[in-house]
N, C-alpha and C. Protein backbone atom coordinates (compact mmCIF):
# COMPACT_ATOMS: atom_id res chain seq x y z
N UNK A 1 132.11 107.94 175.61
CA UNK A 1 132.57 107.33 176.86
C UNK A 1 132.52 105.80 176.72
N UNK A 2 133.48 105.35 176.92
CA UNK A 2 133.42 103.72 176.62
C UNK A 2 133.06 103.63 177.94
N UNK A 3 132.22 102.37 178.33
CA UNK A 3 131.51 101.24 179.01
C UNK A 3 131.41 100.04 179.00
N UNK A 4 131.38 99.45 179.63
CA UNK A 4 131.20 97.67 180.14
C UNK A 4 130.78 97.26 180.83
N UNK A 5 129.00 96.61 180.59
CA UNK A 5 128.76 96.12 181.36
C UNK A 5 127.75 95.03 181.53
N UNK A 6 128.15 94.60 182.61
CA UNK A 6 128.13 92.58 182.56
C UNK A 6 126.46 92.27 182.92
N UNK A 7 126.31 91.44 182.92
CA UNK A 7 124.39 90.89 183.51
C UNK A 7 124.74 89.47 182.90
N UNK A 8 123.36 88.80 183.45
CA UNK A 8 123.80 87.46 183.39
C UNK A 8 123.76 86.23 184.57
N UNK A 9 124.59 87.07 185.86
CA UNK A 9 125.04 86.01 186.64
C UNK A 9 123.71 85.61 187.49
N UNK A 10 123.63 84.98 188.18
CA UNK A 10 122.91 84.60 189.24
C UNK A 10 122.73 83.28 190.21
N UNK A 11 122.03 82.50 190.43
CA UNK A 11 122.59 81.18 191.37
C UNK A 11 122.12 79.79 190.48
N UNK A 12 122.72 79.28 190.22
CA UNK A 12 122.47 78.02 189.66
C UNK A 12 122.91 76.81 190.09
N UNK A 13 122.27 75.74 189.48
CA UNK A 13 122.64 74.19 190.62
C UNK A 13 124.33 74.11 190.02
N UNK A 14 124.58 73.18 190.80
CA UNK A 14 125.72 72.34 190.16
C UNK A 14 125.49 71.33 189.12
N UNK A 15 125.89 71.90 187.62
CA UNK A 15 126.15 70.76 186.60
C UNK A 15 124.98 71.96 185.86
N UNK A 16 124.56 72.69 186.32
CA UNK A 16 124.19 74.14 185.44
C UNK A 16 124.56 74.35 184.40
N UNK A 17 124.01 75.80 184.31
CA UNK A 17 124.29 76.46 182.87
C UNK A 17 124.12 78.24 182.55
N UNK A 18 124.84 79.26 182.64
CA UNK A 18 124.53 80.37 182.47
C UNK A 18 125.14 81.06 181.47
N UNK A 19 124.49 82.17 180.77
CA UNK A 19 125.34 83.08 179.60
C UNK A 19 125.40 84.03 180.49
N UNK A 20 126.72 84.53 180.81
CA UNK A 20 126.93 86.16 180.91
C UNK A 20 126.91 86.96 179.83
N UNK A 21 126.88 88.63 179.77
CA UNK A 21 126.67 89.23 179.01
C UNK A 21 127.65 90.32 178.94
N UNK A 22 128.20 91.04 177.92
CA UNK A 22 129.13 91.85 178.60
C UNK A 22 128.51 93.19 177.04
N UNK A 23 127.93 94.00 177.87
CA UNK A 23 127.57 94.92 176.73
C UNK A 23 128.71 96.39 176.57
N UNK A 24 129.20 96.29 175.31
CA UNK A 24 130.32 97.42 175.49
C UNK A 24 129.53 98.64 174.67
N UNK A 25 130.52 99.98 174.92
CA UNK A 25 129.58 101.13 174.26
C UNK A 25 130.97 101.88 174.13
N UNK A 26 131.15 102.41 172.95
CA UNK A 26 132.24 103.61 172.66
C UNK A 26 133.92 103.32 172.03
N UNK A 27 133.60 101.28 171.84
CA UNK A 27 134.86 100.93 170.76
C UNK A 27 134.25 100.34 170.62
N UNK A 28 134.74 99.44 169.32
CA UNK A 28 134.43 98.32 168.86
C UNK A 28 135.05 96.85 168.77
N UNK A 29 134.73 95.92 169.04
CA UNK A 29 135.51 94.69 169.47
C UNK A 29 137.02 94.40 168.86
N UNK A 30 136.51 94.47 166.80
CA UNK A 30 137.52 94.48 166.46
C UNK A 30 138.39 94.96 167.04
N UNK A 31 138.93 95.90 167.49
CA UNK A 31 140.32 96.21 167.91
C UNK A 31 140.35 96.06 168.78
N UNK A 32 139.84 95.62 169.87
CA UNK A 32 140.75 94.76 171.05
C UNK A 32 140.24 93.86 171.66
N UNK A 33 140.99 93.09 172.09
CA UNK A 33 140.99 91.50 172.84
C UNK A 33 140.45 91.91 173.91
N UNK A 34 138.97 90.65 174.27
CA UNK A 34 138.05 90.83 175.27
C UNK A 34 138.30 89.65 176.05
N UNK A 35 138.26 89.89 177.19
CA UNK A 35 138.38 89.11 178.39
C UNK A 35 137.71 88.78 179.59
N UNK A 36 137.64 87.31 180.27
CA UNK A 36 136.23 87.57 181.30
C UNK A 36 137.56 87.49 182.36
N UNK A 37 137.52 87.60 183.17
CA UNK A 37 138.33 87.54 184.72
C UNK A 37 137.59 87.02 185.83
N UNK A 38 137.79 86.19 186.78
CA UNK A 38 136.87 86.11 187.97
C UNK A 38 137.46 86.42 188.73
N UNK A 39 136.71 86.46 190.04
CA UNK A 39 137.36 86.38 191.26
C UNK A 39 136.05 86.27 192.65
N UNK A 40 136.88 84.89 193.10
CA UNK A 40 135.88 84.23 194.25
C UNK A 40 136.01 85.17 195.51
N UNK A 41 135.45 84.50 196.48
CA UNK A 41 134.80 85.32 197.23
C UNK A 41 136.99 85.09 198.61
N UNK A 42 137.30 85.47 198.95
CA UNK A 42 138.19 85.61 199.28
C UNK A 42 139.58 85.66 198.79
N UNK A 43 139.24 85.16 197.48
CA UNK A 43 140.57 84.60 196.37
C UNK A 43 141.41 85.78 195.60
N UNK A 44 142.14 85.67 194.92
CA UNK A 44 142.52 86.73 193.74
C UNK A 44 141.55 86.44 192.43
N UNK A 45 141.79 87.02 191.88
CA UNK A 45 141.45 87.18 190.53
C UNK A 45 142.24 86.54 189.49
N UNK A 46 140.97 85.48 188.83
CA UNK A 46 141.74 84.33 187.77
C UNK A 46 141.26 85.03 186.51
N UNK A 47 141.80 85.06 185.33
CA UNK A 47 141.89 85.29 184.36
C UNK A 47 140.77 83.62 183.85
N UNK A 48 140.07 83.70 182.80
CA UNK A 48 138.72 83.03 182.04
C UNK A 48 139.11 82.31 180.99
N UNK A 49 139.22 83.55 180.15
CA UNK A 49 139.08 83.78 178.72
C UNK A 49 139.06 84.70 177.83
N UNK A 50 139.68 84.53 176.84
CA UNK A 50 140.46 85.82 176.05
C UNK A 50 139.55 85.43 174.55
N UNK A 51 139.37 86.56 173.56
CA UNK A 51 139.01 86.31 172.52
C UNK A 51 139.26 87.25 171.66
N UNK A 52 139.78 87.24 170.74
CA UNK A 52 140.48 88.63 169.50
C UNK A 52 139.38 88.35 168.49
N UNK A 53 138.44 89.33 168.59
CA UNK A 53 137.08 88.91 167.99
C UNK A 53 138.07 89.10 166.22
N UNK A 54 138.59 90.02 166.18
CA UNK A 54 139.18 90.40 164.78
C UNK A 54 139.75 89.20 163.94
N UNK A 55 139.93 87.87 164.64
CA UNK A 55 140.33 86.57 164.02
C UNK A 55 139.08 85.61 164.55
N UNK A 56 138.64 85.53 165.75
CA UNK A 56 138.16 84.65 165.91
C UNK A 56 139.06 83.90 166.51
N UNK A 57 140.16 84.50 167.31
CA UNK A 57 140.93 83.32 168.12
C UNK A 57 140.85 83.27 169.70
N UNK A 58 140.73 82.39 169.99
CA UNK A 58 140.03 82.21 171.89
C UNK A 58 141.22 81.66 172.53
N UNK A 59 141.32 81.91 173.60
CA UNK A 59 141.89 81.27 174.70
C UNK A 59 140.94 81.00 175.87
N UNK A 60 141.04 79.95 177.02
CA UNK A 60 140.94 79.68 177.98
C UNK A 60 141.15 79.13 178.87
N UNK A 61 141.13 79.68 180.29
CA UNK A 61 142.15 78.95 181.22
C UNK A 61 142.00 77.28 181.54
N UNK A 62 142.52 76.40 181.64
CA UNK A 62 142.26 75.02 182.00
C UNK A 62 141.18 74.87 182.51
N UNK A 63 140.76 75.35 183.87
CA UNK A 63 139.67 75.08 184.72
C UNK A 63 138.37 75.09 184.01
N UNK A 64 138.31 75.62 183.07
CA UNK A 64 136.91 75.88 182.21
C UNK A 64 137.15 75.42 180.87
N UNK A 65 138.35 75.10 180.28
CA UNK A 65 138.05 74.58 178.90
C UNK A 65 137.84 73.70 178.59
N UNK A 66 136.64 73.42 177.89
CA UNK A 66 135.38 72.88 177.45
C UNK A 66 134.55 72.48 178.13
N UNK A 67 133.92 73.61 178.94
CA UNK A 67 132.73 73.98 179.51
C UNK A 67 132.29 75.43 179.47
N UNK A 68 133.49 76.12 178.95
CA UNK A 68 132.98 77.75 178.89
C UNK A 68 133.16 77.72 177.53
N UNK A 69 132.23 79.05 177.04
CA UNK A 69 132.59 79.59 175.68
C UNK A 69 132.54 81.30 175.11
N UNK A 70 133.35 81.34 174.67
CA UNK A 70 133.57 83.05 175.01
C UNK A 70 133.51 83.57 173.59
N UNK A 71 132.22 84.33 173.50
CA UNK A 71 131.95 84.80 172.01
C UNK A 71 131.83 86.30 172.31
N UNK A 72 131.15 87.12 170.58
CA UNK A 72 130.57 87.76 170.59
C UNK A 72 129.79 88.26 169.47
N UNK A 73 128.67 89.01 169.91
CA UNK A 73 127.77 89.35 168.92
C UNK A 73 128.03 91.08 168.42
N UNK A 74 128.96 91.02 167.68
CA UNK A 74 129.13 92.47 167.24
C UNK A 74 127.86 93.10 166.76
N UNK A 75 126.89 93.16 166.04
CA UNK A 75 125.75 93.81 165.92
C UNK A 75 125.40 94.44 166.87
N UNK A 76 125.49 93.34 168.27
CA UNK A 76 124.98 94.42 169.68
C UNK A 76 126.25 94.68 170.06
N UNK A 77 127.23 94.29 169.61
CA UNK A 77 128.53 95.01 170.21
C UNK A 77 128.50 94.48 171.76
N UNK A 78 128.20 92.89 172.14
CA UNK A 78 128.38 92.59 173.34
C UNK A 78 128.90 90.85 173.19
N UNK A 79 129.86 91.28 174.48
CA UNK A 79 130.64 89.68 174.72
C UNK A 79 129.74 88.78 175.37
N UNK A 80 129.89 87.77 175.27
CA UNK A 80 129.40 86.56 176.27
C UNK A 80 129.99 85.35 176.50
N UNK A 81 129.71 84.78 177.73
CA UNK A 81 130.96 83.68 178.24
C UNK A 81 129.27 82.68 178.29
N UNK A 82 129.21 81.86 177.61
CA UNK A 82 128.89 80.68 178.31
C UNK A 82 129.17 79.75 178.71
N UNK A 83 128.53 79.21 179.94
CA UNK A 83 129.09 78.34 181.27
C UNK A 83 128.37 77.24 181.12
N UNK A 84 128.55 76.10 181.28
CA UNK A 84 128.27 74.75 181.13
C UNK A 84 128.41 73.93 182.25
N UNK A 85 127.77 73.13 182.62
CA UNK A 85 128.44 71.93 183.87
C UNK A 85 129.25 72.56 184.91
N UNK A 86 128.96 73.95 185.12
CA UNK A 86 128.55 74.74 186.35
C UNK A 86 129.09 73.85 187.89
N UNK A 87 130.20 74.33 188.54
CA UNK A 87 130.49 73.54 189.72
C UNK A 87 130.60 74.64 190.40
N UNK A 88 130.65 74.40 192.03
CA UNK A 88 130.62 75.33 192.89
C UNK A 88 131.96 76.12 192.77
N UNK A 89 133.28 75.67 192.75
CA UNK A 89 133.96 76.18 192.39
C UNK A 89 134.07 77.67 191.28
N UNK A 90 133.45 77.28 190.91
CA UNK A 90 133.12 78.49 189.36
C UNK A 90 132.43 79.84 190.00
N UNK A 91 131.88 79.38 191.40
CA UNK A 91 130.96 80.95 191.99
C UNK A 91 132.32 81.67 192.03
N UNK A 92 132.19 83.06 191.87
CA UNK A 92 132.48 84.16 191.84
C UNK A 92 131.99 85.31 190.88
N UNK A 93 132.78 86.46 191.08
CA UNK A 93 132.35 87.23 190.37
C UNK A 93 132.94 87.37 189.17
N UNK A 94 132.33 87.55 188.06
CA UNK A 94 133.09 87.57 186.75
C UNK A 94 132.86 88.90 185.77
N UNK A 95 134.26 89.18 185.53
CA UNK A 95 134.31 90.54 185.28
C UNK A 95 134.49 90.38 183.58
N UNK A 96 133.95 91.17 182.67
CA UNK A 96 134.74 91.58 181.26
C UNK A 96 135.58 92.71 181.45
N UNK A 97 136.61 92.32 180.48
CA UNK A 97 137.73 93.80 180.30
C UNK A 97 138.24 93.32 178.97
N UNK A 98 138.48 94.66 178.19
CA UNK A 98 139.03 95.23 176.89
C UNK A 98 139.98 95.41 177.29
N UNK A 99 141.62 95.10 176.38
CA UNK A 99 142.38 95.61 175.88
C UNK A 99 142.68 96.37 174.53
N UNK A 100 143.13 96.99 174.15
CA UNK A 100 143.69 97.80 172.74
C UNK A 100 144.76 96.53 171.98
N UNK A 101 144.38 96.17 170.70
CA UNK A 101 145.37 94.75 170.12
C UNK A 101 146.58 95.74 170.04
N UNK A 102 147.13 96.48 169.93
CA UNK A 102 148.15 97.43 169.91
C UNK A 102 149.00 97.28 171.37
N UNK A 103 148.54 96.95 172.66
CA UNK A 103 149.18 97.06 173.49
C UNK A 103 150.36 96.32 173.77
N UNK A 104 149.96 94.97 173.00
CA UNK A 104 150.35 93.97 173.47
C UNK A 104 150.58 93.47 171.80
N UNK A 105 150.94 94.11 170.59
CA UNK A 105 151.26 93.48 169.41
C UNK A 105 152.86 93.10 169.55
N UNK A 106 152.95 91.89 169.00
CA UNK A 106 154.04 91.12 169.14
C UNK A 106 154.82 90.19 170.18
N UNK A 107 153.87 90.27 171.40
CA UNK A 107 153.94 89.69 172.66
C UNK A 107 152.72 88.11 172.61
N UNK A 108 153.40 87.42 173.46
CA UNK A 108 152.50 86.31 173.40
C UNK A 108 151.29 86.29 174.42
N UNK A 109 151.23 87.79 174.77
CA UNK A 109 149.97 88.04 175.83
C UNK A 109 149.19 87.62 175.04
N UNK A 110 147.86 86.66 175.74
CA UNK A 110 146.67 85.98 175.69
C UNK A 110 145.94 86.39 176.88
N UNK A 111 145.94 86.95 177.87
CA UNK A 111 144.91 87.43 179.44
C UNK A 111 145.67 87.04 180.15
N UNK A 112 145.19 88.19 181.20
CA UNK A 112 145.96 88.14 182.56
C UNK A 112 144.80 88.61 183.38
N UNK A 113 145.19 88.56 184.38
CA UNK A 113 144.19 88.72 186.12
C UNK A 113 143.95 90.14 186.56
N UNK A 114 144.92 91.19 186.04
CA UNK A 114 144.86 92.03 186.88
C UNK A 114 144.54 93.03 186.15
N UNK A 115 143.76 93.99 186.90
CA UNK A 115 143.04 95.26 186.02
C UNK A 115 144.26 96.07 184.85
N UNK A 116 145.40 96.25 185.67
CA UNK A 116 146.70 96.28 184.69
C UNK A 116 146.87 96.50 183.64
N UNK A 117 146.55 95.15 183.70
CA UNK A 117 146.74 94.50 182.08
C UNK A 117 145.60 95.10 181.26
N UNK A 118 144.29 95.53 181.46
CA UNK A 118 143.51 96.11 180.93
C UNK A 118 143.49 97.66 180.57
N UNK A 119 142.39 97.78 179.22
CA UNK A 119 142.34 99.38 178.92
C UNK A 119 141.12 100.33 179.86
N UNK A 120 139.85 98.42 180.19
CA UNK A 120 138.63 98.79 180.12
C UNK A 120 138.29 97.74 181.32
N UNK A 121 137.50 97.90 182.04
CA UNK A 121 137.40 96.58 183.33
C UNK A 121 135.81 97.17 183.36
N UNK A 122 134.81 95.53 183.73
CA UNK A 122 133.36 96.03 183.90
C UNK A 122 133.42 95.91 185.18
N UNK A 123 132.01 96.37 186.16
CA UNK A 123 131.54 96.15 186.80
C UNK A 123 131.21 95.15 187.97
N UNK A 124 131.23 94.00 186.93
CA UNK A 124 130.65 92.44 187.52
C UNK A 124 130.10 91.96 187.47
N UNK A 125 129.62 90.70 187.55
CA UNK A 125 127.94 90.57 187.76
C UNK A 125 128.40 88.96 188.72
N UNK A 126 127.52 88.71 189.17
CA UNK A 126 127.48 87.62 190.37
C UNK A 126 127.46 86.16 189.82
N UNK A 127 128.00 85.52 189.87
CA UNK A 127 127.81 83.67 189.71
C UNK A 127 127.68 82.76 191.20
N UNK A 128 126.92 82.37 191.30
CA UNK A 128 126.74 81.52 192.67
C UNK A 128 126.33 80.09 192.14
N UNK A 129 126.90 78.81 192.17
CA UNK A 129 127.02 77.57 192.17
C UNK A 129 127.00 77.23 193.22
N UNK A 130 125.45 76.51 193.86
CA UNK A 130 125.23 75.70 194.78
C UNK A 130 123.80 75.03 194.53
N UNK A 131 123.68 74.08 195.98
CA UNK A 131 122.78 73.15 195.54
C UNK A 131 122.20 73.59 196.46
């Protein structure tokens, strides 16, 4: 049974710092592109950060690039986004999701927002930025 799931979040100042965690169970990274997604507390759902662990190639959305960083530790077979210089803006909830690199071979898909687009969607875990 594949699984995903996130820990990590919790309340931090502004100009902060948190690692989320995204522990998967039942594939393995190599084959598909991992993704964090958020979504604030009335808002839609923004797409993060994308990472094709199988190259080592990242994407991320403007609002966070170079202050987030989106890895992973295949040994534990878990993703992580770390967050940097933390603004209130950034509270929401932030989700990991797997795709299959097959879904999307030959397309210039890099992440998208919506469960959709995914094979695999976690749980959540909470980010709160305030002072």
């Amino acid at each position: 049974e594949v699984q995903l799931v996130e820990s990590g979040g919790g309340l931090v100042q502004p100009g902060g710092s948190l690692r989320l965690a995204c522990a998967a169970s039942g594939f393995t990274f190599d084959d598909y592109a991992m993704s964090w997604v958020r979504q604030a507390p009335g808002k839609g759902r923004q797409w993060v950060s994308t990472l094709y662990a199988y190259i080592g190639d990242t994407h991320y959305a403007d609002s966070v690039k170079g202050r987030f960083t989106i890895s992973t530790d295949n040994a534990k077979n878990t993703l992580y986004l770390q967050m940097n210089s933390l603004q209130p803006e950034d509270t929401a909830v932030y989700y990991c999701a797997g795709v299959n690199l097959g879904r999307y071979l030959g397309t210039s898909w890099y992440g998208g927002s919506e469960k959709t687009e995914y094979d695999y969607w976690g749980q959540g875990t909470q980010v709160t930025v305030s002072s």
